[in-house]
C-alpha atoms as a PDB file:
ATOM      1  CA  UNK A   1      -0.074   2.859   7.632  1.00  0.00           C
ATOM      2  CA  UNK A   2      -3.258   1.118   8.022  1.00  0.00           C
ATOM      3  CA  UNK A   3      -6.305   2.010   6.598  1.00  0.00           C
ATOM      4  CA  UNK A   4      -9.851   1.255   8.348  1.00  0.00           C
ATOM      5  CA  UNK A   5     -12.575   2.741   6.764  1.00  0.00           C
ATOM      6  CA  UNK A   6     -13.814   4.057   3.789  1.00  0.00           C
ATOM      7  CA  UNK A   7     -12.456   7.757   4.602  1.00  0.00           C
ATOM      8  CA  UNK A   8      -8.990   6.173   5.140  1.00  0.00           C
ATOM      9  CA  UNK A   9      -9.332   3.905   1.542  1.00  0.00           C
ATOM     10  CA  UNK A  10      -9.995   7.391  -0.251  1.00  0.00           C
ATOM     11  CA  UNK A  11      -7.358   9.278   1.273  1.00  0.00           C
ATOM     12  CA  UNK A  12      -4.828   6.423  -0.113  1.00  0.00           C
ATOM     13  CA  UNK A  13      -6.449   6.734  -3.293  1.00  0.00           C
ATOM     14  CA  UNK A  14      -6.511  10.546  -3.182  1.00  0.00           C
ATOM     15  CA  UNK A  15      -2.528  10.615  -1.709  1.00  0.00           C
ATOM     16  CA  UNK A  16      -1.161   8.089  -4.788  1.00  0.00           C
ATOM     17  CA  UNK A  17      -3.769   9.693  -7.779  1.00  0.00           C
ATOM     18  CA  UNK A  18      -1.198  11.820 -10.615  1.00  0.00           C
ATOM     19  CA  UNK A  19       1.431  10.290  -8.191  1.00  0.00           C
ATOM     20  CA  UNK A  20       1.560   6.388  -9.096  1.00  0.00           C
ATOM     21  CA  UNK A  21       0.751   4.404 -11.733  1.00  0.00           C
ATOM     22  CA  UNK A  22      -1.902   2.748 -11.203  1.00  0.00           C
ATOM     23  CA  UNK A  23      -0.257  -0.918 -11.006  1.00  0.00           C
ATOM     24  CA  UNK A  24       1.236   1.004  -7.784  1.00  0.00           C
ATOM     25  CA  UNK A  25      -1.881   2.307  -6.602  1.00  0.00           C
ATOM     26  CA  UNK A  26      -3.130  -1.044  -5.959  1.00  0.00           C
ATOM     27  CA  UNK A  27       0.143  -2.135  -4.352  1.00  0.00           C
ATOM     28  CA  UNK A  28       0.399   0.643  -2.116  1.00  0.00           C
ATOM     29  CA  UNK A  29      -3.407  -0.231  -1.100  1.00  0.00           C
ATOM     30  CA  UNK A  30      -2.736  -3.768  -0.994  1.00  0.00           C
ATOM     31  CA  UNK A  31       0.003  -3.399   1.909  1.00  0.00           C
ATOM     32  CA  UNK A  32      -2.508  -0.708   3.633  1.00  0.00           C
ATOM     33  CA  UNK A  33      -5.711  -3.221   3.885  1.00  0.00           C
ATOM     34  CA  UNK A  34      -3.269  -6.137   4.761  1.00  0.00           C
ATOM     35  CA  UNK A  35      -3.189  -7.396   8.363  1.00  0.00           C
ATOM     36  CA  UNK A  36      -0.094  -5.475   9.720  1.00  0.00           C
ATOM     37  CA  UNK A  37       2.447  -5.961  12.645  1.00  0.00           C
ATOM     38  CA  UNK A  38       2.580  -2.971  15.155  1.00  0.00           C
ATOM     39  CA  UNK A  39       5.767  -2.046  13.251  1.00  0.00           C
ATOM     40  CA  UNK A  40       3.846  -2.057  10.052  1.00  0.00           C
ATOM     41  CA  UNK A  41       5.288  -4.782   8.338  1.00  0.00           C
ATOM     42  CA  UNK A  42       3.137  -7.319   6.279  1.00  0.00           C
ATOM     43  CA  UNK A  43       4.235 -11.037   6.660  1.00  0.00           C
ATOM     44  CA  UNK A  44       1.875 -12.152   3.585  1.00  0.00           C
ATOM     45  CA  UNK A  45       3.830 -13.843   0.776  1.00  0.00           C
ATOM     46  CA  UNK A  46       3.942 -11.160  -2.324  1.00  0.00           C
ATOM     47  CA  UNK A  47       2.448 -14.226  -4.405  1.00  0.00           C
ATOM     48  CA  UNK A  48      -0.102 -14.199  -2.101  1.00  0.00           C
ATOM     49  CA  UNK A  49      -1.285 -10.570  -2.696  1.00  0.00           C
ATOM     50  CA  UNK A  50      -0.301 -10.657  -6.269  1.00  0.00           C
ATOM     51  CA  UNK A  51      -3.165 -13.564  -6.546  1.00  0.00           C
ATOM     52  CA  UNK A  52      -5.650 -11.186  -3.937  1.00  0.00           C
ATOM     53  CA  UNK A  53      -4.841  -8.203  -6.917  1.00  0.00           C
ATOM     54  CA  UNK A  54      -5.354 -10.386  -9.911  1.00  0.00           C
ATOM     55  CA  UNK A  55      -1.624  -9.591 -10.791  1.00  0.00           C
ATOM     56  CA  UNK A  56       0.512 -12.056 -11.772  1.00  0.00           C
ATOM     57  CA  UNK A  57       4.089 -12.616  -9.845  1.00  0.00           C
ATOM     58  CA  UNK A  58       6.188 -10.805 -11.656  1.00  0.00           C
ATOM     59  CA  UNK A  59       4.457  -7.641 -12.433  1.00  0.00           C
ATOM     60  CA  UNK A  60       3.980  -7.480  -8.556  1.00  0.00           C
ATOM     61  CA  UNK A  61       7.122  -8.387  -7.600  1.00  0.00           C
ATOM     62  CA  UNK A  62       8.487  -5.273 -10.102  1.00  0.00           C
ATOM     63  CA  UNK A  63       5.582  -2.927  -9.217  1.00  0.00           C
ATOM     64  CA  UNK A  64       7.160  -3.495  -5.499  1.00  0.00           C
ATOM     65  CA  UNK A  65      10.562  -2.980  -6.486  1.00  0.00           C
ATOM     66  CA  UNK A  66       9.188   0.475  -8.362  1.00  0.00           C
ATOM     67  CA  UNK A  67       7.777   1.275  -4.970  1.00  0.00           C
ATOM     68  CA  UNK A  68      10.458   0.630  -2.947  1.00  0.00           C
ATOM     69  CA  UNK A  69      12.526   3.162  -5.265  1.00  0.00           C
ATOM     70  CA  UNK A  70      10.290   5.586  -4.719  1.00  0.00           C
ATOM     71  CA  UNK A  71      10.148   5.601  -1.449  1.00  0.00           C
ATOM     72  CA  UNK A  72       7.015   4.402  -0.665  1.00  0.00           C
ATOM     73  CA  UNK A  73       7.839   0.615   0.731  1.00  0.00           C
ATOM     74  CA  UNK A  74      10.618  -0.489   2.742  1.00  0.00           C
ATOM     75  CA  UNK A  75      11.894  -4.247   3.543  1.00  0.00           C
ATOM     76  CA  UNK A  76      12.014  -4.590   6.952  1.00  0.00           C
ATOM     77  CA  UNK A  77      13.130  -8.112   7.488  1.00  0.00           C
ATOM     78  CA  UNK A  78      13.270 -11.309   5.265  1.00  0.00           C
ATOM     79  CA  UNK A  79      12.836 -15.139   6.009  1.00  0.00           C
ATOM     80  CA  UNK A  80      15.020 -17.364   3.819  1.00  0.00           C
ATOM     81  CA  UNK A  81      13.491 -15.898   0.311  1.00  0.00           C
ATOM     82  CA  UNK A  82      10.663 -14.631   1.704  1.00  0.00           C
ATOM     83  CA  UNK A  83      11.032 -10.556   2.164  1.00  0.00           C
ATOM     84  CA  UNK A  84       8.901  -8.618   4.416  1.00  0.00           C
ATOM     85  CA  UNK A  85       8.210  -5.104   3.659  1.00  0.00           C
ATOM     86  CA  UNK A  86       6.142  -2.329   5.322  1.00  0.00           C
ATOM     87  CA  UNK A  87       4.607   0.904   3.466  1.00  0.00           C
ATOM     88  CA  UNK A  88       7.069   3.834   4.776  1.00  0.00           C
ATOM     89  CA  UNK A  89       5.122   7.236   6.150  1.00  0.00           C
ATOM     90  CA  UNK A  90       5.232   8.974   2.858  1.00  0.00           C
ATOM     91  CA  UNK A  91       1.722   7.307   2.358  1.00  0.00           C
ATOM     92  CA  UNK A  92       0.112   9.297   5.325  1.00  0.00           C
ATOM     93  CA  UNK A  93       2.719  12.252   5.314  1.00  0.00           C
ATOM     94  CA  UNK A  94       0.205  14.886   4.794  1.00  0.00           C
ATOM     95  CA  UNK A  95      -2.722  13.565   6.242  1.00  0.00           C
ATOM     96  CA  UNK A  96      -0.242  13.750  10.015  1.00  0.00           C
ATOM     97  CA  UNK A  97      -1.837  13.629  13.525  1.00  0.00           C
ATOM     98  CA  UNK A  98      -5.118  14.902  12.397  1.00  0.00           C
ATOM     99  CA  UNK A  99      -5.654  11.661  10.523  1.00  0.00           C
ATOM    100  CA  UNK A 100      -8.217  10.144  12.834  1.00  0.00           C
ATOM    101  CA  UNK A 101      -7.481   6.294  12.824  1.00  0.00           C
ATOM    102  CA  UNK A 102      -5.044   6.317  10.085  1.00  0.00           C
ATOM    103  CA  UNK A 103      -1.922   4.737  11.689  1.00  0.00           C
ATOM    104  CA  UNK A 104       1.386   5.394  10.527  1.00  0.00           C
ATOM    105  CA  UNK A 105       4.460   3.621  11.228  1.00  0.00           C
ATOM    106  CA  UNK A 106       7.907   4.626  10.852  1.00  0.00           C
ATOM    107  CA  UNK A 107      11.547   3.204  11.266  1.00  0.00           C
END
């Protein structure tokens, strides 16, 4: 899922409010603003966007792992330690084919 406007940013924040913590929240939007592959992955270090969110490493890295639990992020591929993930369709579930712009991308 990628987000592109301001309609898109709100629906995010609307789909994850009572629903995520909001550590999460900003994760989840994180990986939604983040230049994306057409398969939806994100090949941006998670140090990277831990700096971008003003997290540190490991709160990130264990935020993601949360996510990835819940069903909400997938790892798609890895290089060396690197791991690659992608937010799964749950994001955009019930937004569907009506969602204008919103992409989603599924495995």
């Amino acid at each position: 899922m990628k987000v592109h406007g301001s309609e898109d940013v709100l629906y995010v924040l609307r789909r994850t409010g009572r629903v995520l913590n909001p550590n999460q929240r900003i994760v989840v939007m994180l990986y939604a603003a983040s230049e994306q592959r057409p398969d939806g992955s994100v090949w941006i270090k998670g140090a990277e966007l831990a700096e971008t969110a003003g997290m540190s490493a490991p709160v990130f890295s264990r935020t993601r792992k949360e996510l990835e639990a819940l069903g909400w992020l997938e790892e798609v591929d890895s290089v060396g330690t690197v791991r690659i993930f992608r937010l799964t369709p749950t994001v955009g579930a019930e937004r569907g084919q009506s969602g204008g712009r919103l992409r989603l991308v599924g495995g």
